[in-house]
C-alpha atoms as a PDB file:
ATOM      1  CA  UNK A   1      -2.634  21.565  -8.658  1.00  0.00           C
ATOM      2  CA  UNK A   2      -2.600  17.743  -7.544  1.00  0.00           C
ATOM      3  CA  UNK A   3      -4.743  16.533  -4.709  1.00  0.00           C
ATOM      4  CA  UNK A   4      -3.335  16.284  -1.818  1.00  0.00           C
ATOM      5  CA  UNK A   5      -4.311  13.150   0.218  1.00  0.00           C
ATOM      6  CA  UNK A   6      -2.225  12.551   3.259  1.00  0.00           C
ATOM      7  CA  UNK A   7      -0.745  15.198   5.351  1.00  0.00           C
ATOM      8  CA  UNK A   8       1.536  13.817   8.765  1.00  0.00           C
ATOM      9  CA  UNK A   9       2.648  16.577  10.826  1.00  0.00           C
ATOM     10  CA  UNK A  10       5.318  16.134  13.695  1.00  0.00           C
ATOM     11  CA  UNK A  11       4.320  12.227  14.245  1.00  0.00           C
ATOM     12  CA  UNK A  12       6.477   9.932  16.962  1.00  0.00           C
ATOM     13  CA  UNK A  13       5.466   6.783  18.376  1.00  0.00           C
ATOM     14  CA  UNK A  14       7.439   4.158  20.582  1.00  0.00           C
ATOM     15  CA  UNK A  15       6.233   0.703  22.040  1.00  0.00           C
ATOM     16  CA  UNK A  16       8.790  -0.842  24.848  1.00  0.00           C
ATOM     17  CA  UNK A  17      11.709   1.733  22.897  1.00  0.00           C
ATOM     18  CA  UNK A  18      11.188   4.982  20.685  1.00  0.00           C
ATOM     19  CA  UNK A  19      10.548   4.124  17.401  1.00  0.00           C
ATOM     20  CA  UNK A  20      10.383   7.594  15.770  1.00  0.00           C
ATOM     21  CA  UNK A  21       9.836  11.336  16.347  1.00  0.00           C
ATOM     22  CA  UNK A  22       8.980  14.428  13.990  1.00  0.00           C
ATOM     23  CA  UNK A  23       7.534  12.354  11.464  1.00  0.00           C
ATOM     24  CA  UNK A  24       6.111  14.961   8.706  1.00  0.00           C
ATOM     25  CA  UNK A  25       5.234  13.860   4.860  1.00  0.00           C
ATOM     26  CA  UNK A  26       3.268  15.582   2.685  1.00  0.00           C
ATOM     27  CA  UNK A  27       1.021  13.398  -0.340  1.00  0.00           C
ATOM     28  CA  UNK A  28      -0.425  14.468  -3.440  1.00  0.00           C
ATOM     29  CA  UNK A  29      -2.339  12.621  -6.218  1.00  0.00           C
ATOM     30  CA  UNK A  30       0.234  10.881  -8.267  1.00  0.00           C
ATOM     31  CA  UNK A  31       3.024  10.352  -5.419  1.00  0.00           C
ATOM     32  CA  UNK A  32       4.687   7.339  -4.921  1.00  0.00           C
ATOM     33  CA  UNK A  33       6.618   6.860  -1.830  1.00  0.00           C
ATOM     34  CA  UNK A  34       8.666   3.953   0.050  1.00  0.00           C
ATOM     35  CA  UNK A  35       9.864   3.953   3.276  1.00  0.00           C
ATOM     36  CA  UNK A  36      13.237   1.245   4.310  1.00  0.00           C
ATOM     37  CA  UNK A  37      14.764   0.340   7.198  1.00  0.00           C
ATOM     38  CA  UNK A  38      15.942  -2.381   9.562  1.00  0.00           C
ATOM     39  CA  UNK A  39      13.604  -4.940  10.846  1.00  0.00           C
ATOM     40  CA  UNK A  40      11.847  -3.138  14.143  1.00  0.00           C
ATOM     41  CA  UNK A  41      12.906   0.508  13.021  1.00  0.00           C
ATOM     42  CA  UNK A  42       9.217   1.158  12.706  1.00  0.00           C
ATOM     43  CA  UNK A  43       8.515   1.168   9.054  1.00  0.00           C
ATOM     44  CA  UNK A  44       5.044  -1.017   9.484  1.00  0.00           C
ATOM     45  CA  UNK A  45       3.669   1.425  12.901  1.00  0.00           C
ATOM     46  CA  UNK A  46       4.603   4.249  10.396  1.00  0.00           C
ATOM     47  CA  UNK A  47       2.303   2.950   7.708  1.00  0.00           C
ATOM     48  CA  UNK A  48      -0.664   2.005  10.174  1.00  0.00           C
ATOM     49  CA  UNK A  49      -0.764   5.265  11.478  1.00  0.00           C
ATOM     50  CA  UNK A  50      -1.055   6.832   8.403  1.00  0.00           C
ATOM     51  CA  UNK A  51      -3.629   4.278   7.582  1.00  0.00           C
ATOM     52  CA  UNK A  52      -5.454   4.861  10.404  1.00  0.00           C
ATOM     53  CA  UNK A  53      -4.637   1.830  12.227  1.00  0.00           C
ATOM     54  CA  UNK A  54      -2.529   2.837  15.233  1.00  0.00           C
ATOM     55  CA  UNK A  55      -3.079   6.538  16.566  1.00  0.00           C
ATOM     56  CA  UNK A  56       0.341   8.210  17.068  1.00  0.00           C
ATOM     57  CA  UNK A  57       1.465   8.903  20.588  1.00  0.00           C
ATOM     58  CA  UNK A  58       2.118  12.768  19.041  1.00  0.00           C
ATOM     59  CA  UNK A  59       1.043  14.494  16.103  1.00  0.00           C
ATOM     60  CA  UNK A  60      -1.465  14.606  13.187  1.00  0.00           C
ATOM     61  CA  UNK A  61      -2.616  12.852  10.104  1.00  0.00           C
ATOM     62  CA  UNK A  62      -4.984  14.116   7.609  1.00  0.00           C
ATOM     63  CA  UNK A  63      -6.165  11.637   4.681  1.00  0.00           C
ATOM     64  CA  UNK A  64      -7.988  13.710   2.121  1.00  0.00           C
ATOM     65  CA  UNK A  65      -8.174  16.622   4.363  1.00  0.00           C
ATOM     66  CA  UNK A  66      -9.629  15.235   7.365  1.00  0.00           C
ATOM     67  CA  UNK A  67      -8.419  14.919  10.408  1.00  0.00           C
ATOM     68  CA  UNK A  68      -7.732  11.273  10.751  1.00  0.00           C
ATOM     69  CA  UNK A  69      -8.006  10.314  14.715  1.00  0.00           C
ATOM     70  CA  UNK A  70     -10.614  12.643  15.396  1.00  0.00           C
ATOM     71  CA  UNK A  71     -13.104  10.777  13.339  1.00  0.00           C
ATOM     72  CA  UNK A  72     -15.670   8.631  14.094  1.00  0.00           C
ATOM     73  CA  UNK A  73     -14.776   5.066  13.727  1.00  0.00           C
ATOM     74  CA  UNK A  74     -18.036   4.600  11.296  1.00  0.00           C
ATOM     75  CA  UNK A  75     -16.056   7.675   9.637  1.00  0.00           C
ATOM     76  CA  UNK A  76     -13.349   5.737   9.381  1.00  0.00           C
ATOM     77  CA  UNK A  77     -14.465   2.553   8.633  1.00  0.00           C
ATOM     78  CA  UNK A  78     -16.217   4.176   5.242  1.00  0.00           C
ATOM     79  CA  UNK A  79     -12.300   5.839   3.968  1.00  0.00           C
ATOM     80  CA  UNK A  80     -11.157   2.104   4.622  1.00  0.00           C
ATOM     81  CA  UNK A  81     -14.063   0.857   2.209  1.00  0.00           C
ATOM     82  CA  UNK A  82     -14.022   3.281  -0.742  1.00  0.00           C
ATOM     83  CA  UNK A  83     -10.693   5.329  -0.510  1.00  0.00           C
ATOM     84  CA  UNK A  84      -8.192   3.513   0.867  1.00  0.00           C
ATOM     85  CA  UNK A  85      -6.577   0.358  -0.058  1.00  0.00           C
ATOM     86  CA  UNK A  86      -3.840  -1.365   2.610  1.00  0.00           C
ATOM     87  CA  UNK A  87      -1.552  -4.625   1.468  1.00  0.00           C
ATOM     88  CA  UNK A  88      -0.845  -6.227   4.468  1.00  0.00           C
ATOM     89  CA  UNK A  89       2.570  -8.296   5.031  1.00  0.00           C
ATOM     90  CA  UNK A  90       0.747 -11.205   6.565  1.00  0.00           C
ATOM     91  CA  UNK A  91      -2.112 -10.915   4.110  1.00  0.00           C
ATOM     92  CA  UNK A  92      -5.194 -11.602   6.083  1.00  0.00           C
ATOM     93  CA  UNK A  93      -7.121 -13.295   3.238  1.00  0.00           C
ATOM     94  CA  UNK A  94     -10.339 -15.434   4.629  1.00  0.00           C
ATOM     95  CA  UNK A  95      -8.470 -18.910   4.233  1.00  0.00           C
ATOM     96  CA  UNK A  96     -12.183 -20.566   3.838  1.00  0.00           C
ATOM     97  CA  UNK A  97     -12.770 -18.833   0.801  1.00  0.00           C
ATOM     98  CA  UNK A  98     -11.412 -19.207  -2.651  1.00  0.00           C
ATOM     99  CA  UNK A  99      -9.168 -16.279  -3.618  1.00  0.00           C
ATOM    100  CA  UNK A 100     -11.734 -14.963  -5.928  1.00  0.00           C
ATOM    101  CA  UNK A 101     -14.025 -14.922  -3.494  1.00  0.00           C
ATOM    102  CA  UNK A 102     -12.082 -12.494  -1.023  1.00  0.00           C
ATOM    103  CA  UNK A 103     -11.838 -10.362  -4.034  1.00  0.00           C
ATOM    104  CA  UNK A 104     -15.100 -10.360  -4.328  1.00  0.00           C
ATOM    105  CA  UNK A 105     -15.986  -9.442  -1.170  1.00  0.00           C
ATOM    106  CA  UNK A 106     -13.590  -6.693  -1.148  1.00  0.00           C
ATOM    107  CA  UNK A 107     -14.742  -5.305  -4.599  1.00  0.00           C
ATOM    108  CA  UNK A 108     -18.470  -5.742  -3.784  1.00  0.00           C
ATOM    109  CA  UNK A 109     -18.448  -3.565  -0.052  1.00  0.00           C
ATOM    110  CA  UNK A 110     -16.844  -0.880  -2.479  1.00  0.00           C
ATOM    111  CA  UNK A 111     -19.508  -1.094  -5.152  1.00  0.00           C
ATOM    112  CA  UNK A 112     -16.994  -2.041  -8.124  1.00  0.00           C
ATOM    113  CA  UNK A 113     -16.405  -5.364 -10.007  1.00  0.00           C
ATOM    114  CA  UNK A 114     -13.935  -7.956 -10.360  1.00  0.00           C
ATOM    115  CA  UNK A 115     -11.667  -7.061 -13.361  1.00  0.00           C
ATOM    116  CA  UNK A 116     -10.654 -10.434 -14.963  1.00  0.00           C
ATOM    117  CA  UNK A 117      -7.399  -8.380 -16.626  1.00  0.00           C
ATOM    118  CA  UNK A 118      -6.178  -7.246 -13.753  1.00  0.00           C
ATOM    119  CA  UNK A 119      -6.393 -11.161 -12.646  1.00  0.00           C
ATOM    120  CA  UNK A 120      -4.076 -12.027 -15.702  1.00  0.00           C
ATOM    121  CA  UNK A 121      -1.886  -9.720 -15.215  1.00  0.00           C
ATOM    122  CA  UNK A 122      -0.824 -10.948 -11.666  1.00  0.00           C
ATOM    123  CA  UNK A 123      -0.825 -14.103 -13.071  1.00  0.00           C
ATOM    124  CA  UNK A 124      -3.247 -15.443 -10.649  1.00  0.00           C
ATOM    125  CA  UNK A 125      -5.926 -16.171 -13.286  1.00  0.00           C
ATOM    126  CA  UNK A 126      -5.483 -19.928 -13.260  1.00  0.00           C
ATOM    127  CA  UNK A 127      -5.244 -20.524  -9.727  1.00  0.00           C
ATOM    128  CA  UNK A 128      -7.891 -17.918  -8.240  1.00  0.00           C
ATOM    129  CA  UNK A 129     -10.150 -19.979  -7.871  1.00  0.00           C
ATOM    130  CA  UNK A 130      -9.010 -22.488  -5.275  1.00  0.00           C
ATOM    131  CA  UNK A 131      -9.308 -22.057  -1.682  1.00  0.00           C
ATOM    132  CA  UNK A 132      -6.331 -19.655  -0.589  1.00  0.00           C
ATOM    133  CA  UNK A 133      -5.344 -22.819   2.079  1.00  0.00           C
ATOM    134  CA  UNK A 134      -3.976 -24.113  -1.579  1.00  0.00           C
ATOM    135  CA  UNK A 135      -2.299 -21.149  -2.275  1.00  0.00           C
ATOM    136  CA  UNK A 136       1.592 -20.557  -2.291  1.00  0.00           C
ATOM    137  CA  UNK A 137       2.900 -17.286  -0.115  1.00  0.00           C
ATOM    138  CA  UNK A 138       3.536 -15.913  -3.157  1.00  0.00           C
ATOM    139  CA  UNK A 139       0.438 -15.939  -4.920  1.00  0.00           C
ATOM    140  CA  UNK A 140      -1.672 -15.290  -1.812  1.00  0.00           C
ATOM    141  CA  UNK A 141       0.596 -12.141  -2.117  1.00  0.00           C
ATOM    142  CA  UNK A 142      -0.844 -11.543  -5.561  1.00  0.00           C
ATOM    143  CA  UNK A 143      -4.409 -12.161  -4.347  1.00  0.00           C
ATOM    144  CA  UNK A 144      -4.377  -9.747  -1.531  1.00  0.00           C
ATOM    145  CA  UNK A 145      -2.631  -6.677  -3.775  1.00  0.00           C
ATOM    146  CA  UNK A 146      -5.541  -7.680  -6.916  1.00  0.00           C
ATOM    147  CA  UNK A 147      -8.062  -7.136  -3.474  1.00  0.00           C
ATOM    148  CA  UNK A 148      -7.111  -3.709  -2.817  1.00  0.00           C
ATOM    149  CA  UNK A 149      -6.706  -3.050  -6.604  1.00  0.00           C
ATOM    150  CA  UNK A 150     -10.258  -4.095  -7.307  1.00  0.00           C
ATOM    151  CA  UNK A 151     -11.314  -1.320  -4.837  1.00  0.00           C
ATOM    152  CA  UNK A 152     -10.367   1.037  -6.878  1.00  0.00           C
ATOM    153  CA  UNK A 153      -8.631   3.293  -4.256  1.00  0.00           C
ATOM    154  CA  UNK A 154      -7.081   6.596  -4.002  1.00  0.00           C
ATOM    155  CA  UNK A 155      -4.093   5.830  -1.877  1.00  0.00           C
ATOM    156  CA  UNK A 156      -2.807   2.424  -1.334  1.00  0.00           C
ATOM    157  CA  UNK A 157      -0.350   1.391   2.047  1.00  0.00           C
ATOM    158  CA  UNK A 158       1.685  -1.182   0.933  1.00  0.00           C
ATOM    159  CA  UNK A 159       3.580  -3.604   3.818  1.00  0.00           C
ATOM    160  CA  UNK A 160       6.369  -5.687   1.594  1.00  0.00           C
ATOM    161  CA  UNK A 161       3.918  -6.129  -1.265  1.00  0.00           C
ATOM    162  CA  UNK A 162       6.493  -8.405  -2.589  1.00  0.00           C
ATOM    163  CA  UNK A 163       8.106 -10.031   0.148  1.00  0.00           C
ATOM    164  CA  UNK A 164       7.221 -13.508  -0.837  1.00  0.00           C
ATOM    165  CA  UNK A 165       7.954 -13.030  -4.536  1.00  0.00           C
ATOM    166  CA  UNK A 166      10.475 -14.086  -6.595  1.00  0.00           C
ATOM    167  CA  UNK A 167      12.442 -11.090  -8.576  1.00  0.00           C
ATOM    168  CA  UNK A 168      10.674 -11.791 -11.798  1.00  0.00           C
ATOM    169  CA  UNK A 169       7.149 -11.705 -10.387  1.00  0.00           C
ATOM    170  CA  UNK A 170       8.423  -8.724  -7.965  1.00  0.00           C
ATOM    171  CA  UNK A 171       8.479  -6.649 -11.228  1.00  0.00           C
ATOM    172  CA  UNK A 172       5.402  -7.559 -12.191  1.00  0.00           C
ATOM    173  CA  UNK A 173       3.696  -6.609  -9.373  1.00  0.00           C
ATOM    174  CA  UNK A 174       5.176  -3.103  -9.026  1.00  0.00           C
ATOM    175  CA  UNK A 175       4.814  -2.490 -12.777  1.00  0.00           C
ATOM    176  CA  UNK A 176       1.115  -3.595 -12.386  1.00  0.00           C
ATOM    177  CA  UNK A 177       0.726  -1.023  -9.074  1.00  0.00           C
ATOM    178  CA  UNK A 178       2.273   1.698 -10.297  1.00  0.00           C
ATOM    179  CA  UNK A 179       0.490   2.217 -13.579  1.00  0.00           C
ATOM    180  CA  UNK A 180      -2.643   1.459 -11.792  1.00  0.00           C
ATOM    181  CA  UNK A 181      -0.813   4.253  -9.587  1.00  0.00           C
ATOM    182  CA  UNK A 182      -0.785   6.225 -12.763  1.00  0.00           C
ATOM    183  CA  UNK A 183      -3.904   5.791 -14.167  1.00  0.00           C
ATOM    184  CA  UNK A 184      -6.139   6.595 -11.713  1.00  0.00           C
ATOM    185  CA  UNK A 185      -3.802   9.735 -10.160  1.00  0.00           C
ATOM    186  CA  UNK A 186      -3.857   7.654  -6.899  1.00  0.00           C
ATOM    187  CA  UNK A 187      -0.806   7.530  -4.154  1.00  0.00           C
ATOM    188  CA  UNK A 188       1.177   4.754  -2.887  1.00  0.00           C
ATOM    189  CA  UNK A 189       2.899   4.511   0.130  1.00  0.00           C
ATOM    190  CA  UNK A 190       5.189   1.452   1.145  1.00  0.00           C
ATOM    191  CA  UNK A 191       7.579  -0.218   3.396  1.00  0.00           C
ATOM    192  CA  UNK A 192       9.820  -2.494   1.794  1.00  0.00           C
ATOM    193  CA  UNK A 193      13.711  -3.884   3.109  1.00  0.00           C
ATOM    194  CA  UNK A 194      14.438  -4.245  -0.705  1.00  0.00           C
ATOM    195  CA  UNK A 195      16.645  -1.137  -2.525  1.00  0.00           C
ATOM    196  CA  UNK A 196      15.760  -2.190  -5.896  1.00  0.00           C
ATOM    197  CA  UNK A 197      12.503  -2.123  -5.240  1.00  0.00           C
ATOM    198  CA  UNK A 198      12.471   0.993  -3.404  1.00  0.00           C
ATOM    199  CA  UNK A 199      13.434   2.719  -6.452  1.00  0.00           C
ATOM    200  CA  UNK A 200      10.240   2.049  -8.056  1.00  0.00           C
ATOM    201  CA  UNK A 201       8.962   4.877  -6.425  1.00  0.00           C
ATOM    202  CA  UNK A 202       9.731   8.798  -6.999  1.00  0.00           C
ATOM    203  CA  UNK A 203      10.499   8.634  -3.413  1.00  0.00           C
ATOM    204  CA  UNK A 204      12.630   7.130  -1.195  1.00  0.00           C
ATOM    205  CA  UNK A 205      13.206   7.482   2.558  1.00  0.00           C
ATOM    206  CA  UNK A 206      14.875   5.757   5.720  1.00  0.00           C
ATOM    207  CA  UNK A 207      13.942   4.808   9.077  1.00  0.00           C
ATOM    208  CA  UNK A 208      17.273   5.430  10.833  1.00  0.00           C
ATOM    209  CA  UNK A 209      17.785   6.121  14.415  1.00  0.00           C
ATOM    210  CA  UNK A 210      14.563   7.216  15.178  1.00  0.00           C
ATOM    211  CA  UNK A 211      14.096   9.449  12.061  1.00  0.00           C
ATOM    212  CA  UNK A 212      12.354   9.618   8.394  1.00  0.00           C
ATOM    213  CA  UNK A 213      15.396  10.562   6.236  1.00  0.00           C
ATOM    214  CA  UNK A 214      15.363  11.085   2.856  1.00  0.00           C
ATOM    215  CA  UNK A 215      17.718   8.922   0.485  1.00  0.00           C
ATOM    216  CA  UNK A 216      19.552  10.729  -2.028  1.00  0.00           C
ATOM    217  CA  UNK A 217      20.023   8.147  -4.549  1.00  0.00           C
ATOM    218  CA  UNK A 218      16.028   8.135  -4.220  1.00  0.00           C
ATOM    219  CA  UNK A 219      14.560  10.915  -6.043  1.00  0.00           C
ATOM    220  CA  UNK A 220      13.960   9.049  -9.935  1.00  0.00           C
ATOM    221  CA  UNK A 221      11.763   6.282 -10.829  1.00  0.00           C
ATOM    222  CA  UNK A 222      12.930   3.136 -12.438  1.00  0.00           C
ATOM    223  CA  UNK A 223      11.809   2.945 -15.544  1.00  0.00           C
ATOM    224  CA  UNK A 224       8.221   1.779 -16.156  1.00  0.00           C
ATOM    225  CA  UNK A 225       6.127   1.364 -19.424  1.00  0.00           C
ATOM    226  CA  UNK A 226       2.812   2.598 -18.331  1.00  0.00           C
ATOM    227  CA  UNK A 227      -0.109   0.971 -21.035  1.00  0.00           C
ATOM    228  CA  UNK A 228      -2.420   3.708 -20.746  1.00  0.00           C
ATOM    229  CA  UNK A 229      -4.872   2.058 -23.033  1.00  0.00           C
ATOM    230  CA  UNK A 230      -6.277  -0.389 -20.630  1.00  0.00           C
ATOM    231  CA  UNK A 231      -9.032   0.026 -18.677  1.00  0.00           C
ATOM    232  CA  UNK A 232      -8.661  -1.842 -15.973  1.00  0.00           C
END
């Protein structure tokens, strides 16, 4: 039987309005999940909770069978390092720094290497090395998702990992994440206001008046040739 990595049980949360109540997903090696909805329906406080970023104001998350919130932050801090991976909307690259270099940094506190093909394949290769001040939205995009990629993690929370892309490089990306996806029997878990790519993943739900709904049309991948031969 798969893995399974993150378990949410009966999750709600709310800030100056309720966001969401009886939140409950289930994860397993392999799973690839996105989450839409409206701007402020809580898609983002959704994924940093199960991250570990933002406790819940009710319920539970286990990631890789541990209870999330009632770890140490030390505890924490090491599933961050070696076993998770999160793609934030706004980035939060180390703008004095060249892009290679905050992959580098990333790669190196998780004991791996920087993989040069994974570098081409983003299409990044040619500009990674200039300071990410230099760098269009888009392919400071690209340099944060080849950051968590280099990590080589078991489940990656992805915030609009293509929100600053144009549709042909959108592809790209998600065909490069979800055979890495594939590969290493890893999880992905994303927010995204864009259908077509929602469908990337096996499953799709909604944010809608306060709950996680499934989406009917959601339950088949779009078509992806996985090159299984690499070894990125």
């Amino acid at each position: 039987m798969p893995e399974t990595i993150l378990e949410a049980r009966s999750l709600a949360h709310a800030f100056d309005y309720p966001l969401y109540r009886d939140v409950s997903l289930t994860m397993e090696a392999g799973d690839t999940v996105a989450v839409m909805g409206r701007s402020g329906s809580g898609k983002s406080t959704l994924l940093h909770s199960l991250a570990g970023l933002i406790e819940p104001l009710e319920g539970e998350v286990k990631l890789f069978g541990q209870p999330l919130y009632r770890l140490k932050e030390e505890e924490k801090e090491c599933l961050r390092r070696y076993r998770t991976g999160i793609v934030f909307q706004s980035h939060y690259l180390f703008k004095g720094l060249t892009g290679r270099e905050n992959i580098e940094v990333a790669a190196m506190l998780a004991g791996r290497e920087v993989n040069e093909e994974l570098l081409e394949r983003l299409e990044i290769a040619r500009v990674v090395d200039q300071k990410v001040s230099q760098l269009s939205g888009g392919q400071q995009q690209r340099v944060s998702l080849a950051r968590v990629l280099s990590k080589e993690p078991e489940i990656i929370f992805a915030d609009e990992p293509t929100g600053n892309l144009d549709d042909e490089t959108a592809e790209a990306v998600m065909t490069v994440l979800l055979e890495y996806i594939h590969r290493h029997s890893a999880a992905l878990f994303m927010v995204t206001h864009d259908r077509q790519i929602a469908k990337y993943c096996a499953k799709i739900y909604e944010l809608r008046s306060d709950r996680l709904l499934p989406v009917s049309e959601g339950h088949g991948t779009k078509e992806t040739e996985f090159y299984v031969d690499r070894e990125w």
